[in-house]
N, C-alpha and C. Protein backbone atom coordinates (compact mmCIF):
# COMPACT_ATOMS: atom_id res chain seq x y z
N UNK A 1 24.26 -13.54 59.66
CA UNK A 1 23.56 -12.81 58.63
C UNK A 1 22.17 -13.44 58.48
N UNK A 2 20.93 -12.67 58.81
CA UNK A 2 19.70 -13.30 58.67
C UNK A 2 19.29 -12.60 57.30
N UNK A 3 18.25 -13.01 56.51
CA UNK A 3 17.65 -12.42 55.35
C UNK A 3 16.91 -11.54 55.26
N UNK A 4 16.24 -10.81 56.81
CA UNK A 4 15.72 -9.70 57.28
C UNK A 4 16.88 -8.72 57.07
N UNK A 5 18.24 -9.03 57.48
CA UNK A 5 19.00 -7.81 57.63
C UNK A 5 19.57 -7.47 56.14
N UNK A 6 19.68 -8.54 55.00
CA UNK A 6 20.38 -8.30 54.01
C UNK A 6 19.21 -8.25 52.71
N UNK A 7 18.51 -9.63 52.11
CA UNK A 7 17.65 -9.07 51.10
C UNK A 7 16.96 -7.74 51.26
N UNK A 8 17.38 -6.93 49.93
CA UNK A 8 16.53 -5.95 50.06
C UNK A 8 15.17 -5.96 50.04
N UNK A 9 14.10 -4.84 49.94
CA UNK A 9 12.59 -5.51 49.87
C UNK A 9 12.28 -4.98 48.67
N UNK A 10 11.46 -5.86 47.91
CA UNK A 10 11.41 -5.88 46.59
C UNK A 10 12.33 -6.28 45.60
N UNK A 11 13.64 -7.47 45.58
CA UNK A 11 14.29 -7.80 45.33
C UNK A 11 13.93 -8.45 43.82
N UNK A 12 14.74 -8.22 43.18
CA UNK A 12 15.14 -9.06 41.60
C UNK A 12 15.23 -10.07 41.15
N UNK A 13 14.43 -10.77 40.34
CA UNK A 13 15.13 -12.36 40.08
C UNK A 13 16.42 -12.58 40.00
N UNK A 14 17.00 -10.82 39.24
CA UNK A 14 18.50 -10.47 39.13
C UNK A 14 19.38 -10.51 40.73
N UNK A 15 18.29 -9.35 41.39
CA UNK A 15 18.90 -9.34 42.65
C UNK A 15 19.47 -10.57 43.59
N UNK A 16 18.02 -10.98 43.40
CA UNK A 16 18.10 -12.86 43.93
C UNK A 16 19.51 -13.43 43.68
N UNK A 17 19.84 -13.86 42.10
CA UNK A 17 20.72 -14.32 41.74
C UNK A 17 22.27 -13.65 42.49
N UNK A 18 22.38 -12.21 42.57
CA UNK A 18 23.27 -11.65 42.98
C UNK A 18 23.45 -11.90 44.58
N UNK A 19 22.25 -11.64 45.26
CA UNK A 19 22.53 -12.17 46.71
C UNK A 19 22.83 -13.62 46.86
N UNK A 20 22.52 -14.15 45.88
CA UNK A 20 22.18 -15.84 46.61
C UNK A 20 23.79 -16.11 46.23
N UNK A 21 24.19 -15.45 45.08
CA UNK A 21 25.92 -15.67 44.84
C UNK A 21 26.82 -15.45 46.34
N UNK A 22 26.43 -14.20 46.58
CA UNK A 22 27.19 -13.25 47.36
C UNK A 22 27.05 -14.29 48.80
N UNK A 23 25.98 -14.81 49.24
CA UNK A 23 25.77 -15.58 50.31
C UNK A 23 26.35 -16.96 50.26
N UNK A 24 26.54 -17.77 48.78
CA UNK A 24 27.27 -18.77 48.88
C UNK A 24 29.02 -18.51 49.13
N UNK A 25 29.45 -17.11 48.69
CA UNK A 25 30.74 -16.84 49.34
C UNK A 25 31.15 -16.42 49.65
N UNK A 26 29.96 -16.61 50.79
CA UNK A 26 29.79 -15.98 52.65
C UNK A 26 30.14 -14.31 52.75
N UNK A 27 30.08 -13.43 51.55
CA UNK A 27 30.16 -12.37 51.01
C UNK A 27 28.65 -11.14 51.84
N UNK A 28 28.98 -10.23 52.59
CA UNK A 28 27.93 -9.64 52.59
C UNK A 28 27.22 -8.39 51.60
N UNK A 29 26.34 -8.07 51.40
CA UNK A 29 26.08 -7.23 50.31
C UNK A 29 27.28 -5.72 50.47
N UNK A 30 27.70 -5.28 52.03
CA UNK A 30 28.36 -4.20 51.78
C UNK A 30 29.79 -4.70 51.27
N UNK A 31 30.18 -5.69 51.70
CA UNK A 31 31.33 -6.40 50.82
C UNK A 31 31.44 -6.32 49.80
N UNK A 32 30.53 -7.19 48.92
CA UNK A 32 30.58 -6.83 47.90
C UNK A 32 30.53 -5.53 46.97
N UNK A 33 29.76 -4.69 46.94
CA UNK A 33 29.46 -3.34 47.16
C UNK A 33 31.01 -2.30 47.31
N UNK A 34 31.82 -2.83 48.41
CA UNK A 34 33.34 -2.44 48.46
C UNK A 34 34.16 -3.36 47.69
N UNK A 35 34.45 -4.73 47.49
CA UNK A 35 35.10 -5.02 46.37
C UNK A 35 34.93 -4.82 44.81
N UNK A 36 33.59 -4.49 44.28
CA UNK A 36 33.27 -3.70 43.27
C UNK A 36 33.46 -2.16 42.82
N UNK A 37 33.74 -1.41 44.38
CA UNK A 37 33.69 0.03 44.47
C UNK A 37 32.63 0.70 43.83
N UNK A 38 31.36 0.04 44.41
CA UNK A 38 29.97 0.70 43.96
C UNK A 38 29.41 1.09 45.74
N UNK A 39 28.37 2.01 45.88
CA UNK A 39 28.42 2.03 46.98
C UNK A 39 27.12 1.53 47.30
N UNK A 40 26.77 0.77 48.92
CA UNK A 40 26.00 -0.38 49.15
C UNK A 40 24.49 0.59 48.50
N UNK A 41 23.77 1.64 48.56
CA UNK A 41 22.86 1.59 47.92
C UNK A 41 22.62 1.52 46.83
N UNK A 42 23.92 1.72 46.18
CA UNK A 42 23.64 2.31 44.63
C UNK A 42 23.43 0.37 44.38
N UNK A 43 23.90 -0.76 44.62
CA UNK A 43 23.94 -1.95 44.87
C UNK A 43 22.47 -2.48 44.76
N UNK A 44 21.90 -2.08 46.30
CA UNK A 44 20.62 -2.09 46.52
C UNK A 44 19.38 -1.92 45.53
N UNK A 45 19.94 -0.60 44.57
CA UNK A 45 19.09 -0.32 43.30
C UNK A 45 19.38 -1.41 42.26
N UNK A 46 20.40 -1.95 42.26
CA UNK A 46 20.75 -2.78 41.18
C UNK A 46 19.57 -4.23 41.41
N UNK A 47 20.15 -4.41 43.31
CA UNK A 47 19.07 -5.75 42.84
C UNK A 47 17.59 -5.47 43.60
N UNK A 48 17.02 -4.28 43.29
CA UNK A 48 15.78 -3.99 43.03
C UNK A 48 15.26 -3.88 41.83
N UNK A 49 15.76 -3.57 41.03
CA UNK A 49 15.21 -3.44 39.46
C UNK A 49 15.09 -1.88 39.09
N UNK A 50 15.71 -0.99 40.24
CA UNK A 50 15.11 0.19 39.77
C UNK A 50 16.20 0.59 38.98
N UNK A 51 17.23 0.02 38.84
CA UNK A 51 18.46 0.52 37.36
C UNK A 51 19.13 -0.91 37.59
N UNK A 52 19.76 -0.73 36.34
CA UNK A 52 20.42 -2.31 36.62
C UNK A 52 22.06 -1.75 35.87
N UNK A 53 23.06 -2.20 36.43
CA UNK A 53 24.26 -2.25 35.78
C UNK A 53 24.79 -1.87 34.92
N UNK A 54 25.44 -1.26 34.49
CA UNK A 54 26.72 -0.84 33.51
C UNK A 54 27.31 -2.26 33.17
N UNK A 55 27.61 -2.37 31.81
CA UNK A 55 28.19 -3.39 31.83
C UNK A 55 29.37 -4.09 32.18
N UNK A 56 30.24 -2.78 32.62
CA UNK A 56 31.67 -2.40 32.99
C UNK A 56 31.24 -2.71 34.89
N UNK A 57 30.31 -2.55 35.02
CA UNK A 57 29.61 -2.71 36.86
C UNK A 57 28.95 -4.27 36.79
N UNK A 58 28.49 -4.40 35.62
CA UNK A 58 28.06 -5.84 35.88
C UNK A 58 29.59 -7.22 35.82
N UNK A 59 30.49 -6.43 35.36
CA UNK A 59 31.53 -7.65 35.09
C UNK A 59 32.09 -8.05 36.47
N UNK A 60 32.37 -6.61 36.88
CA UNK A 60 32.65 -6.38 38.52
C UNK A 60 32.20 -7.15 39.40
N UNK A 61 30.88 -7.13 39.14
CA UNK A 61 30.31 -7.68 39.98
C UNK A 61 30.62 -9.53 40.20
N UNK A 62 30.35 -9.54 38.75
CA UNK A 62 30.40 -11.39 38.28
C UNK A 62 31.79 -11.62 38.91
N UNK A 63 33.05 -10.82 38.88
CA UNK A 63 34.47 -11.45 39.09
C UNK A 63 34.16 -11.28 41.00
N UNK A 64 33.40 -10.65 41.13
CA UNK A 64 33.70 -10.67 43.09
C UNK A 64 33.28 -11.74 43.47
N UNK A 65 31.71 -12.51 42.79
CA UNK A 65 31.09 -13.60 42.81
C UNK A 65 31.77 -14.63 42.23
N UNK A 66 32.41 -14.60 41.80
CA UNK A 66 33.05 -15.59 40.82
C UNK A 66 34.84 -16.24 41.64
N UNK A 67 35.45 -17.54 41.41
CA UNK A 67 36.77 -17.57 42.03
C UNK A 67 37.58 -18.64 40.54
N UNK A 68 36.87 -19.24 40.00
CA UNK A 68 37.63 -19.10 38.56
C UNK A 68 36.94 -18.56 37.39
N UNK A 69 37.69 -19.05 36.50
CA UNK A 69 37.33 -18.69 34.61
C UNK A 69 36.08 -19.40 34.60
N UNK A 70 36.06 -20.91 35.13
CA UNK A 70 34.66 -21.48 34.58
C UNK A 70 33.44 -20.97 35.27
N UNK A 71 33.71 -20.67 36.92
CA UNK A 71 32.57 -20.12 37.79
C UNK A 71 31.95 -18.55 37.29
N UNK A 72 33.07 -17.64 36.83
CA UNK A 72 32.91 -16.85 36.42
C UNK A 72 31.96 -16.70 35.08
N UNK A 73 32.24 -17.56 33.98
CA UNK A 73 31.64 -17.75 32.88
C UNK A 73 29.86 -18.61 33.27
N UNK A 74 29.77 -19.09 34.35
CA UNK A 74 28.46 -19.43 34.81
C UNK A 74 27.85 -18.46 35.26
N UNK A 75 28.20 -17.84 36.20
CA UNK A 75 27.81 -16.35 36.88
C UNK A 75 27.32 -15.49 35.60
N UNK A 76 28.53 -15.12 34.56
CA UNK A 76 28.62 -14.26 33.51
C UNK A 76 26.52 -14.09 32.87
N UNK A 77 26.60 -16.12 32.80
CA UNK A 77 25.58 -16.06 31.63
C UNK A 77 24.58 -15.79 32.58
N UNK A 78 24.40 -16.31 33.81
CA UNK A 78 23.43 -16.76 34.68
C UNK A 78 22.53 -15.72 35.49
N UNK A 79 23.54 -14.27 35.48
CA UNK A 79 22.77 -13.15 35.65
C UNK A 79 22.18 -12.64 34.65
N UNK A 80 22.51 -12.69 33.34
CA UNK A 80 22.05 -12.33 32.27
C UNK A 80 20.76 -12.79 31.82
N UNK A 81 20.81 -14.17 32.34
CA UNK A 81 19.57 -14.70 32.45
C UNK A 81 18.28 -14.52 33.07
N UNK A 82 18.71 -14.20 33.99
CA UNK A 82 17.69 -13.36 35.21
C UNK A 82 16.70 -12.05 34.59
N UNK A 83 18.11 -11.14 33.92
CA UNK A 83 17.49 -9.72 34.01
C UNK A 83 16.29 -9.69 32.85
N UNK A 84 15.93 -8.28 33.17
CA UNK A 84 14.87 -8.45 32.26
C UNK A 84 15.01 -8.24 30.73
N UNK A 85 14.55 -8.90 30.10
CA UNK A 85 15.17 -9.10 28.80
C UNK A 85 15.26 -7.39 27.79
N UNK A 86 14.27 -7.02 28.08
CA UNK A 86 14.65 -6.05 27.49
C UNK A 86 15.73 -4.49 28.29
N UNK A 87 16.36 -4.86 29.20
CA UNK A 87 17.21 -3.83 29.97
C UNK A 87 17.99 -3.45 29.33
N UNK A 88 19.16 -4.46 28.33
CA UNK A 88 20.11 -3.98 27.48
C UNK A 88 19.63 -3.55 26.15
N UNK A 89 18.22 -4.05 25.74
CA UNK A 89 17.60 -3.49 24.66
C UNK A 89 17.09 -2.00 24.54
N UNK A 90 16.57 -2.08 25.78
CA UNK A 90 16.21 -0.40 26.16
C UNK A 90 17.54 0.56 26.19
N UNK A 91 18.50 -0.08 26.71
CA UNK A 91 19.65 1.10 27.04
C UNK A 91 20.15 1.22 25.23
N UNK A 92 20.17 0.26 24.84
CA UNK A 92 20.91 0.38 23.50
C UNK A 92 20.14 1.53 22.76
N UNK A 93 18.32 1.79 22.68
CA UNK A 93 17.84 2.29 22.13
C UNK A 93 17.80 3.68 22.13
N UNK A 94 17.45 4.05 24.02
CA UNK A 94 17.78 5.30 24.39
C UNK A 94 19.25 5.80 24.05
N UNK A 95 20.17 4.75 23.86
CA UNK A 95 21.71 5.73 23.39
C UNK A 95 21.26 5.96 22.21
N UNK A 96 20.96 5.21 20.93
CA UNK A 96 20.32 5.43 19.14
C UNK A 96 19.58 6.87 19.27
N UNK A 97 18.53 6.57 20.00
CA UNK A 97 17.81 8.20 20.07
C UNK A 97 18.30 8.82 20.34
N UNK A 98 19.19 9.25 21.63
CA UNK A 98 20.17 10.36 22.31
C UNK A 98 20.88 10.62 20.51
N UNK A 99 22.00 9.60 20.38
CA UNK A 99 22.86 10.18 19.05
C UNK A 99 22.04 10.91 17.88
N UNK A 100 20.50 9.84 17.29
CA UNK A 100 19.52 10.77 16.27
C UNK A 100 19.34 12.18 16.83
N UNK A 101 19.20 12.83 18.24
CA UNK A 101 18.59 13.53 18.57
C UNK A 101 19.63 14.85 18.40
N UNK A 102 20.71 14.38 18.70
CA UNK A 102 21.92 14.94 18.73
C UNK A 102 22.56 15.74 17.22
N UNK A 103 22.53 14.12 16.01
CA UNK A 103 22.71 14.34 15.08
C UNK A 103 21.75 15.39 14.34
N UNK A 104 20.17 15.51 14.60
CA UNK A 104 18.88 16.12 13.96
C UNK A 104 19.03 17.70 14.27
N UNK A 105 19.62 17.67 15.86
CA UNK A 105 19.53 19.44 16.36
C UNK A 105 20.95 20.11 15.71
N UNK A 106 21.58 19.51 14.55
CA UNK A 106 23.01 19.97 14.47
C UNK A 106 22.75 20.66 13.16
């Protein structure tokens, strides 16, 4: 596995974190990608930045990277750390507006 064939281009601090996991256990991105049951591009977008995770897709992800409770709970925080801070702030907001918007046209 060279880093020509696997980092994507334009990769994530997130992404980073996710490949550099996936490469310490010797994991290739379509691997992973199939033990998550996401499919390798939709993956690709994740660690580009152009959408990032479900949180139900991000846990997935952490347990494929992950082989106990404590590695897992490092992984957990350690991608979280990465992303961009406001990703879960934005999604939370656009759902608030969707429901106001919802609730206003009724």
């Amino acid at each position: 596995m060279t880093y020509k064939e696997v980092i994507p281009r334009g990769c994530t601090p997130f992404g980073m974190f996710i490949f550099r996991a996936a490469e310490h256990k010797n994991l290739t991105l379509q691997e992973v990608a199939l033990k998550t049951g996401i499919s390798k591009q939709t993956l690709r977008i994740y660690l580009t930045g152009s959408r990032y995770p479900k949180i139900d897709r991000y846990i997935a992800l952490i347990e494929v990277i992950s082989d106990s409770r404590e590695e897992f709970q490092i992984n957990l925080v350690g991608g979280l750390s990465v992303m961009s801070e406001h990703m879960f702030a934005d999604r939370r907001i656009r759902y608030k507006e969707k429901i106001n918007d919802n609730n206003n046209s009724k």
